[in-house]
Protein backbone atom coordinates (compact mmCIF):
# COMPACT_ATOMS: atom_id res chain seq x y z
CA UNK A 1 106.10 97.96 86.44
CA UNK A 2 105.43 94.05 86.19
CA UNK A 3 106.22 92.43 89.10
CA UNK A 4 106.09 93.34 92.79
CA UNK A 5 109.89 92.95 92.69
CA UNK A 6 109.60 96.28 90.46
CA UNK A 7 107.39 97.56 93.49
CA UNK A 8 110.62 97.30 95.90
CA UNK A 9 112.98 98.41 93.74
CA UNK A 10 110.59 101.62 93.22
CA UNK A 11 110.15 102.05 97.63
CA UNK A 12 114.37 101.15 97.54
CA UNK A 13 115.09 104.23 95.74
CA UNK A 14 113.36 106.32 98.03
CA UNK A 15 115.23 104.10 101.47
CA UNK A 16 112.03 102.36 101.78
CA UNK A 17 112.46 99.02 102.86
CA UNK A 18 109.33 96.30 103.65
CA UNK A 19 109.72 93.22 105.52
CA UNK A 20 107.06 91.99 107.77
CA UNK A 21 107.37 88.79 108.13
CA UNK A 22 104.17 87.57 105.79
CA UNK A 23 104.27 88.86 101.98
CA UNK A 24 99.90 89.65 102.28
CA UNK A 25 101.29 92.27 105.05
CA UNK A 26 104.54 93.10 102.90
CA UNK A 27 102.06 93.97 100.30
CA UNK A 28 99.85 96.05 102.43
CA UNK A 29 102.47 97.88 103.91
CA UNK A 30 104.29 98.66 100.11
CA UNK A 31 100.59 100.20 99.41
CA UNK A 32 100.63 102.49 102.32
CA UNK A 33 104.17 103.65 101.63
CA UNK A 34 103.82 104.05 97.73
CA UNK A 35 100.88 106.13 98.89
CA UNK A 36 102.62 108.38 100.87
CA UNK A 37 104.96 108.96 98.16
CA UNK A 38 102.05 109.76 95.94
CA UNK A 39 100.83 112.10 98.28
CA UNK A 40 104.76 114.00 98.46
CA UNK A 41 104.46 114.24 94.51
CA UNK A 42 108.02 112.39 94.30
CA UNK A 43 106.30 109.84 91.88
CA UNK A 44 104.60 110.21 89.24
CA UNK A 45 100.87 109.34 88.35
CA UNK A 46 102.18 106.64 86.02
CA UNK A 47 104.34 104.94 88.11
CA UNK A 48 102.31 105.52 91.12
CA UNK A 49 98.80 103.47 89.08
CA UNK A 50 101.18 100.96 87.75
CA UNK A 51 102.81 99.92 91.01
CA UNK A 52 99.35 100.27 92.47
CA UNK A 53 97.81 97.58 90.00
CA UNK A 54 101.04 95.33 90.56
CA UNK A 55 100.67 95.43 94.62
CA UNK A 56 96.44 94.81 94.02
CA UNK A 57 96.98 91.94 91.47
CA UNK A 58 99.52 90.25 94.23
CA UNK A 59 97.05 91.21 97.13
CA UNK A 60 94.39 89.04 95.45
CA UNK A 61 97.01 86.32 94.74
CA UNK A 62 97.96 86.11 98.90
CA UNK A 63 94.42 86.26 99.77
CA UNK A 64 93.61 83.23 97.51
CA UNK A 65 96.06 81.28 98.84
CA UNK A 66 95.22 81.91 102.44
CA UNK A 67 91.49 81.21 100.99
CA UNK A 68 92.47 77.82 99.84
CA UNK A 69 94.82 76.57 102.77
CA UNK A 70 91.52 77.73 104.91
CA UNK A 71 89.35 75.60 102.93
CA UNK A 72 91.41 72.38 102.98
CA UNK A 73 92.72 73.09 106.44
CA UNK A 74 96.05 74.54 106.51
CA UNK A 75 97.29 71.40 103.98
């Protein structure tokens, strides 16, 4: 898995849809669920770590950006 794109396609297969309304909460959400399926065994280690790093990476990414608008202000 590279991209959190991969991460929805992964939840799709299994009728999992996320859409929140911000992508930080997106992300959290995708975590909870790809846990879940962890937890069923219907995914294995592999692709459970790898989406797992892909939804973390993009996690810090959001929380940067909502770092930085903070610090300037919202500009």
């Amino acid at each position: 898995m590279k991209n959190l794109y991969d991460v929805q396609q992964l939840l799709k297969r299994f009728g999992t849809y996320v859409y929140v309304g911000k992508r930080i909460w997106d992300i959290e959400v995708m975590a909870l669920e790809l846990d879940h399926l962890h937890e069923a065994k219907v995914i294995s280690n592999k692709e459970f770590v790898s989406a797992k790093l892909v939804l973390t990476h993009e996690h810090k990414i959001e929380e940067n950006k909502l770092k930085q608008q903070n610090d300037t202000g919202g500009l």
